[in-house]
N, C-alpha and C. Protein backbone atom coordinates (compact mmCIF):
# COMPACT_ATOMS: atom_id res chain seq x y z
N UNK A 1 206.64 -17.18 207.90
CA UNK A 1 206.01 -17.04 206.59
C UNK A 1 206.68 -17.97 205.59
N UNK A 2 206.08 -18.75 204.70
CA UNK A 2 206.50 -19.66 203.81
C UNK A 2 206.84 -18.82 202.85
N UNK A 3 208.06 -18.97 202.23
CA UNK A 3 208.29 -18.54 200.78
C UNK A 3 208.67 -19.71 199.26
N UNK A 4 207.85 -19.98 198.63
CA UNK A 4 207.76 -20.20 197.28
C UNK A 4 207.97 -20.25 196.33
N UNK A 5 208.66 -18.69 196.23
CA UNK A 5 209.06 -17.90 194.88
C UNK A 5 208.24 -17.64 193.83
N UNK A 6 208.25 -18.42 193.14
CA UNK A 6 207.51 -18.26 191.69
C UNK A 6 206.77 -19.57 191.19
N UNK A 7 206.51 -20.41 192.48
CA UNK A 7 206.21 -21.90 191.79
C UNK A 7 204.96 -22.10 192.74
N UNK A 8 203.85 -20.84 192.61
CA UNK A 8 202.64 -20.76 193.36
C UNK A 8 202.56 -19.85 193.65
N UNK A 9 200.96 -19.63 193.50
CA UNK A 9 199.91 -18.47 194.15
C UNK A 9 199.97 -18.39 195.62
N UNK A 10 199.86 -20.23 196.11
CA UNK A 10 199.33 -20.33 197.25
C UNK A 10 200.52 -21.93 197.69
N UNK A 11 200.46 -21.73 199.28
CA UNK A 11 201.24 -23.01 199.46
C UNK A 11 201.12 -24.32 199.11
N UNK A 12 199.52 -24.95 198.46
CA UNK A 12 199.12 -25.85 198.41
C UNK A 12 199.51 -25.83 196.50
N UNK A 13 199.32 -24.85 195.46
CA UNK A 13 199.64 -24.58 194.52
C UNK A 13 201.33 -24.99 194.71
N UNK A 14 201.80 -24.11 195.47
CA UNK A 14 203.80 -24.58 195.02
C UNK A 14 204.23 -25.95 195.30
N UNK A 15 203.38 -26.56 196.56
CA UNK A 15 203.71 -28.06 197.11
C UNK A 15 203.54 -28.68 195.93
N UNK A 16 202.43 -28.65 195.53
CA UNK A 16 202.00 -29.53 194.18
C UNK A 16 202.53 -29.82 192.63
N UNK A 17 202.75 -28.53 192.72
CA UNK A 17 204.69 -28.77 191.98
C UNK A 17 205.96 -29.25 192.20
N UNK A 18 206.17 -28.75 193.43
CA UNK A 18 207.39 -29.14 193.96
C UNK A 18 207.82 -30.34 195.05
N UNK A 19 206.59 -30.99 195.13
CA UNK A 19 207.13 -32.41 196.10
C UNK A 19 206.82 -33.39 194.99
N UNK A 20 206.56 -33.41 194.05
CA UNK A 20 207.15 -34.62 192.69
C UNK A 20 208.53 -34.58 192.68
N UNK A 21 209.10 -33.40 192.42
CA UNK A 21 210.39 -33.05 191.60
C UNK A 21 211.34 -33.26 193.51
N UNK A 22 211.20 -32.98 194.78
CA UNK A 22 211.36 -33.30 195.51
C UNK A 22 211.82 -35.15 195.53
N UNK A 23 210.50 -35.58 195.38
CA UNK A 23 210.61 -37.43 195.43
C UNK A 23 211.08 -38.12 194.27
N UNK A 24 211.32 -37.05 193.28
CA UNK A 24 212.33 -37.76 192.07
C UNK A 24 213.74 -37.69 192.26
N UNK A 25 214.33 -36.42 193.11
CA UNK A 25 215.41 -36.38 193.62
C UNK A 25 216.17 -37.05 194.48
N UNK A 26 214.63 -37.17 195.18
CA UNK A 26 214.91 -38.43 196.61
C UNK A 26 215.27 -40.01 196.17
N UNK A 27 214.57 -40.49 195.26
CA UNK A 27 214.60 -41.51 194.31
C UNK A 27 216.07 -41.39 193.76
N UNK A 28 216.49 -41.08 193.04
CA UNK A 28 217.78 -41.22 192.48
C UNK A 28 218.79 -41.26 193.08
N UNK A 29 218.87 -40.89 194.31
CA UNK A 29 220.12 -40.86 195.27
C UNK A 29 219.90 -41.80 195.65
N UNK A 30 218.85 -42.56 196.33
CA UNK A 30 218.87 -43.87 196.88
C UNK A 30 219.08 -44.82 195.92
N UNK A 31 218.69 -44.65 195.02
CA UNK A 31 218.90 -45.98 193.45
C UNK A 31 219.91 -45.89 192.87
N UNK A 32 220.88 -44.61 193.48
CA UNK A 32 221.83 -44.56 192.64
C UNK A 32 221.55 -44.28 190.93
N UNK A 33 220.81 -43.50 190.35
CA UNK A 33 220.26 -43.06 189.14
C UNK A 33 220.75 -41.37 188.94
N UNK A 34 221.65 -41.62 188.69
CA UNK A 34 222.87 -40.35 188.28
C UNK A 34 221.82 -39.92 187.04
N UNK A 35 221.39 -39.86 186.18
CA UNK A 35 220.58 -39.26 184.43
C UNK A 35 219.28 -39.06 185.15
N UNK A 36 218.67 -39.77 186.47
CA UNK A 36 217.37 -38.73 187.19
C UNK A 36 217.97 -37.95 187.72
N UNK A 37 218.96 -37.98 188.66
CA UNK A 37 219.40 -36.86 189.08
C UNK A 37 219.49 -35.34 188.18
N UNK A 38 219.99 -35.67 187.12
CA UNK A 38 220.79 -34.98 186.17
C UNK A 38 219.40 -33.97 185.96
N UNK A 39 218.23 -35.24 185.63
CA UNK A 39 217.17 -34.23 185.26
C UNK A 39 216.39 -33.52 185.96
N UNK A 40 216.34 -33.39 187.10
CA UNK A 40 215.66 -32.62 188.44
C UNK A 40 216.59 -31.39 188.90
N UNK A 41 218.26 -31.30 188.50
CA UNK A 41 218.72 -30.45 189.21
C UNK A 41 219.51 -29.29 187.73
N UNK A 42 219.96 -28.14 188.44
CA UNK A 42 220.33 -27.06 187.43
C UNK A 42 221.83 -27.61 187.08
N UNK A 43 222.08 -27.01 185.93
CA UNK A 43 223.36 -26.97 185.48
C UNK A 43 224.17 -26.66 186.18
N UNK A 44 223.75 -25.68 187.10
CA UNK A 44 225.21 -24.89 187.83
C UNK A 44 225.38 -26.01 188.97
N UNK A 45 224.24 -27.09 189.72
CA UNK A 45 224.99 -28.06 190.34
C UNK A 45 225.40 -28.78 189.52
N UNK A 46 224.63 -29.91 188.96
CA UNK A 46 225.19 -30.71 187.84
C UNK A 46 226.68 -30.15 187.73
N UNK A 47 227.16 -29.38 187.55
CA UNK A 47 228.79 -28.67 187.39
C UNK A 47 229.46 -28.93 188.40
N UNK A 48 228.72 -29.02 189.87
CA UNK A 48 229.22 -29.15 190.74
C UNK A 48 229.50 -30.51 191.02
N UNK A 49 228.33 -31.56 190.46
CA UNK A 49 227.95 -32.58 191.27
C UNK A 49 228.88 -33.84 190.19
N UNK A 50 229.61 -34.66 189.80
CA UNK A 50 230.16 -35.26 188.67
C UNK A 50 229.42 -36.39 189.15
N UNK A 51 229.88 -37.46 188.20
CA UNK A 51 228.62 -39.20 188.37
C UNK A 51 229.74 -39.97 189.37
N UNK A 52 231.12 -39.53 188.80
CA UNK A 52 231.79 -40.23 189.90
C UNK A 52 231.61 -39.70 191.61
N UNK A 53 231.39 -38.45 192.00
CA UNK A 53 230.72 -37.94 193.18
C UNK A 53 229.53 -38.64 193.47
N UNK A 54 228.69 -38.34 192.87
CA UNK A 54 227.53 -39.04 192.79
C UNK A 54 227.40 -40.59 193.02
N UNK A 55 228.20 -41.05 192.66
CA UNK A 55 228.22 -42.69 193.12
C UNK A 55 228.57 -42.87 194.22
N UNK A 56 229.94 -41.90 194.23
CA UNK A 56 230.04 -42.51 195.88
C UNK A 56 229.68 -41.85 196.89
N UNK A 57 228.83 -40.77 196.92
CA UNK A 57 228.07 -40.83 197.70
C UNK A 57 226.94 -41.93 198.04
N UNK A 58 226.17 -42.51 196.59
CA UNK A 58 225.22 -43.52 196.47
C UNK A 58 225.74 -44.34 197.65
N UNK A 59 226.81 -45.09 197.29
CA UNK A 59 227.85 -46.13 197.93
C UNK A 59 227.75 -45.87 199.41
N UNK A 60 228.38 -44.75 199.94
CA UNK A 60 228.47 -44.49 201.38
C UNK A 60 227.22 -44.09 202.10
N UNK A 61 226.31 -43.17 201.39
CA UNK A 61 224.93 -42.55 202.52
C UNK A 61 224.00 -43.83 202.27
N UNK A 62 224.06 -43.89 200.85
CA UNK A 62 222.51 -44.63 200.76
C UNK A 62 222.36 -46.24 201.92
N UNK A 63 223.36 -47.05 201.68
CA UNK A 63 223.12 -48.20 202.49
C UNK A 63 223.40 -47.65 204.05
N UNK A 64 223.13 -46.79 204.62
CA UNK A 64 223.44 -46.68 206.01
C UNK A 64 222.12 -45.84 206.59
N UNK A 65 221.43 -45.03 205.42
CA UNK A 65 220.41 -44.32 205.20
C UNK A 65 219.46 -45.79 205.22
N UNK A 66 219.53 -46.04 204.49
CA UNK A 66 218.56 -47.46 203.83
C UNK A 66 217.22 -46.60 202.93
N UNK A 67 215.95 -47.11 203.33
CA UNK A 67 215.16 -46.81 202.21
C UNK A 67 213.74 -45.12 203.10
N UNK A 68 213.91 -44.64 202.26
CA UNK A 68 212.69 -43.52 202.95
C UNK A 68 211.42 -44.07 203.58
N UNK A 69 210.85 -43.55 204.53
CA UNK A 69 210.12 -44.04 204.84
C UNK A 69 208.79 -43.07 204.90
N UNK A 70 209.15 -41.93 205.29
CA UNK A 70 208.57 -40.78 205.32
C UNK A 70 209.10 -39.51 205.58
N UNK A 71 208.46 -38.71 205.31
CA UNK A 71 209.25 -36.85 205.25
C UNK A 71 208.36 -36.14 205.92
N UNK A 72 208.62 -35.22 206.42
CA UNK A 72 207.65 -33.87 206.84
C UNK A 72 207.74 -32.51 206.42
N UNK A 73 207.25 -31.84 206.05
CA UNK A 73 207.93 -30.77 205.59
C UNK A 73 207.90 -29.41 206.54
N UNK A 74 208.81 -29.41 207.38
CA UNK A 74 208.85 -28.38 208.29
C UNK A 74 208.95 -26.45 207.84
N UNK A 75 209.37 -26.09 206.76
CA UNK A 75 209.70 -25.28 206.52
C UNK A 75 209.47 -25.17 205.31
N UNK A 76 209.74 -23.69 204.84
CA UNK A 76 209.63 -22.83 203.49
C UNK A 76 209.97 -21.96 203.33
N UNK A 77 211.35 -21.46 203.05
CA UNK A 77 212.20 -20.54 203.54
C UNK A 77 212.74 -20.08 202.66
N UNK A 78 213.65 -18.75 202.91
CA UNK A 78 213.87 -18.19 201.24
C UNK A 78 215.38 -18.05 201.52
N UNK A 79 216.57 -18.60 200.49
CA UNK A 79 217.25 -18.53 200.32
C UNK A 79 217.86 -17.42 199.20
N UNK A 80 218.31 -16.23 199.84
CA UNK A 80 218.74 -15.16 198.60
C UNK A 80 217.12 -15.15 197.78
N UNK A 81 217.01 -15.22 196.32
CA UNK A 81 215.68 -14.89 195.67
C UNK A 81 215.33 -16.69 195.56
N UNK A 82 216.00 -17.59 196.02
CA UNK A 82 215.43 -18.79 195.86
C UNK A 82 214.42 -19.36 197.28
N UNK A 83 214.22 -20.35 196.53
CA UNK A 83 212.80 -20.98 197.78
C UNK A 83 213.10 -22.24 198.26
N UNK A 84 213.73 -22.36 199.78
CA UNK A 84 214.41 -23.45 200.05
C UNK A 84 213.48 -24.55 201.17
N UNK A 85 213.23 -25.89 200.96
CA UNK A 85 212.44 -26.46 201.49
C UNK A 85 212.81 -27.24 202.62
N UNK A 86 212.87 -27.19 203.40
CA UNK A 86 213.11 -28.00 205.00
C UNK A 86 212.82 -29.34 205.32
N UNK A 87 213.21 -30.52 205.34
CA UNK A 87 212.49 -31.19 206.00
C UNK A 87 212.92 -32.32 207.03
N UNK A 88 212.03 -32.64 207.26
CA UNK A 88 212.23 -34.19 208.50
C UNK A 88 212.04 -35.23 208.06
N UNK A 89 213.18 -36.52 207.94
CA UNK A 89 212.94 -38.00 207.48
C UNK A 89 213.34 -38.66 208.37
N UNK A 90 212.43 -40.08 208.54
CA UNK A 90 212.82 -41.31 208.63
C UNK A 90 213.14 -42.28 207.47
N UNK A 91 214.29 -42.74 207.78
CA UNK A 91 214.93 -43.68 206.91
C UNK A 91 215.22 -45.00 207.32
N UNK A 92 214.38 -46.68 207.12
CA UNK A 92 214.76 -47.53 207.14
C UNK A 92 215.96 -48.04 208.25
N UNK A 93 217.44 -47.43 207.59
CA UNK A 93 218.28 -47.96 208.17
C UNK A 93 218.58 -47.38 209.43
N UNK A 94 218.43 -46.15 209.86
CA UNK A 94 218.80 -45.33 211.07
C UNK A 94 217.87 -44.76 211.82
N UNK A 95 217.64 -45.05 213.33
CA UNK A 95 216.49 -44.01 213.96
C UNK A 95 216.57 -43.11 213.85
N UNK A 96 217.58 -42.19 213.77
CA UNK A 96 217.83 -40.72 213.73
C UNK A 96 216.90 -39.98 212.99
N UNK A 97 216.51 -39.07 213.65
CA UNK A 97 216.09 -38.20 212.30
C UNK A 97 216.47 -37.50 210.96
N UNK A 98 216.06 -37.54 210.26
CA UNK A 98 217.39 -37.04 209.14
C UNK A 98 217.00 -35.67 208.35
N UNK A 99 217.50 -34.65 208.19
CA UNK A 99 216.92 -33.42 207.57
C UNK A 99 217.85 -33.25 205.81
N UNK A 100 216.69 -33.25 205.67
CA UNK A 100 216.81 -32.83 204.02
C UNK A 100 216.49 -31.58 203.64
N UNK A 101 217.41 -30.79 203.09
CA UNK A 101 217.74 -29.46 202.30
C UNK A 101 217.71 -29.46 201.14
N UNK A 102 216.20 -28.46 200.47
CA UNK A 102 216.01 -29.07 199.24
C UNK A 102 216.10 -27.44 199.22
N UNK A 103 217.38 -26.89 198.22
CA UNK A 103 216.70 -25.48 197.08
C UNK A 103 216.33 -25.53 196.14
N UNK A 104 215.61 -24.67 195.69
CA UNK A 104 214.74 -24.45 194.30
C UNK A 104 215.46 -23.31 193.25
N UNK A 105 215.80 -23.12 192.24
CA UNK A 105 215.60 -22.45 191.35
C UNK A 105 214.86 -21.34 190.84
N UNK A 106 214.63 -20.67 191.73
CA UNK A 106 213.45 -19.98 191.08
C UNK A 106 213.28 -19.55 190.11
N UNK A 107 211.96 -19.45 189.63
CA UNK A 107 211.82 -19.36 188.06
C UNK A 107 211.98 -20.59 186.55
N UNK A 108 212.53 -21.57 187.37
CA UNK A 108 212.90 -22.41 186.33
C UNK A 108 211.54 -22.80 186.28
N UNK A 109 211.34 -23.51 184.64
CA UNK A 109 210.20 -23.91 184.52
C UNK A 109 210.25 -25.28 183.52
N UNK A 110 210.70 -26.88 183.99
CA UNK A 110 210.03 -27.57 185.05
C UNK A 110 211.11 -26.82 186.46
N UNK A 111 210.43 -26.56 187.54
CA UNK A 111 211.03 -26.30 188.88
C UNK A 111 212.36 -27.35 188.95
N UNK A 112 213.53 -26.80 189.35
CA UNK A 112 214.70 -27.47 189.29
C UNK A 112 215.59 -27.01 190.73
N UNK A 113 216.22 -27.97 191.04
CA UNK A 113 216.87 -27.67 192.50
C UNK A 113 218.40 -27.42 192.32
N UNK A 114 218.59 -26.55 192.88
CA UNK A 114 220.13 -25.67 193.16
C UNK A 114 220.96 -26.27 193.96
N UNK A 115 219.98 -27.07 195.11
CA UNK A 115 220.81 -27.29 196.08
C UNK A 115 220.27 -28.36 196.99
N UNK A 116 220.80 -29.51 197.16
CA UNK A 116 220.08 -31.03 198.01
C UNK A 116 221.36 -31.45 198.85
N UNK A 117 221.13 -31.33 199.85
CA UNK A 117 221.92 -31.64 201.73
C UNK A 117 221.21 -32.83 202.02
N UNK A 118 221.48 -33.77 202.10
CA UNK A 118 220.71 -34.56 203.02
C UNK A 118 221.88 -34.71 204.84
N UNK A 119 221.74 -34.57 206.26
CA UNK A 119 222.16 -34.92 207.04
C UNK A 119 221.77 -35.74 207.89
C-alpha cells in the first residue's frame, strides 16, 4: 500500500506535488546549489546539513554519479507519520543502479523533505 500522508487524495494527486520538489532536490546536489537545497528541505535537516557538508559532498558523489538520467519510483512508504519515497536511478557516470531516499514532511505546505540518501 502506498502511503502519502497529507500531500493527496490519490497517488496521482501526491506524485504531482511531490516529484517537482523531488527534481529540485535532485538538481541542487548535482549543481552543487546549496540556497535550492536550502529551499526544498526542513529546518531540522538544514540543521543537520551545513554548505560546507554540502559541498563536499557536491565534490565527491556528484562527479562519480555524473548527470541523472532517469528515476523510477518503486515505492511509497511510511516512515513514523512521514511519507517516504523509494527510488531507482541511472546516472551518467556509473552503471550501477542507484537508490534514492526521499522523506517528506508531512504536512508541510510547500511539501518539504526531512530526509535525502542517495546510494
Amino acid at each position: 500500500m502506498n502511503f502519502f500522508g497529507t500531500f493527496g487524495s490519490t497517488d496521482a494527486e501526491a506524485l504531482q506535488l511531490l516529484l517537482p520538489v523531488v527534481d529540485r532536490a535532485l538538481y541542487a546536489h548535482q549543481a552543487g546549489d546549496y540556497q535550492e537545497y536550502l529551499s526544498v528541505i526542513t529546518s531540522n535537516l538544514a540543521a543537520k546539513i551545513t554548505q560546507e557538508d554540502f559541498m563536499r559532498a557536491h565534490r565527491e558523489v556528484a562527479p562519480q554519479l555524473g548527470t541523472l538520467q532517469s528515476k523510477l519510483l518503486l515505492a511509497a512508504l511510511r516512515r513514523g507519520e512521514n511519507p517516504m519515497l523509494l527510488f531507482s536511478a541511472k546516472f551518467s557516470g556509473t552503471e550501477d543502479d542507484i537508490v534514492i531516499n526521499i522523506t517528506f514532511k508531512n504536512g508541510t505546505k510547500p511539501p518539504l523533505i526531512e530526509w535525502l540518501w542517495i546510494e
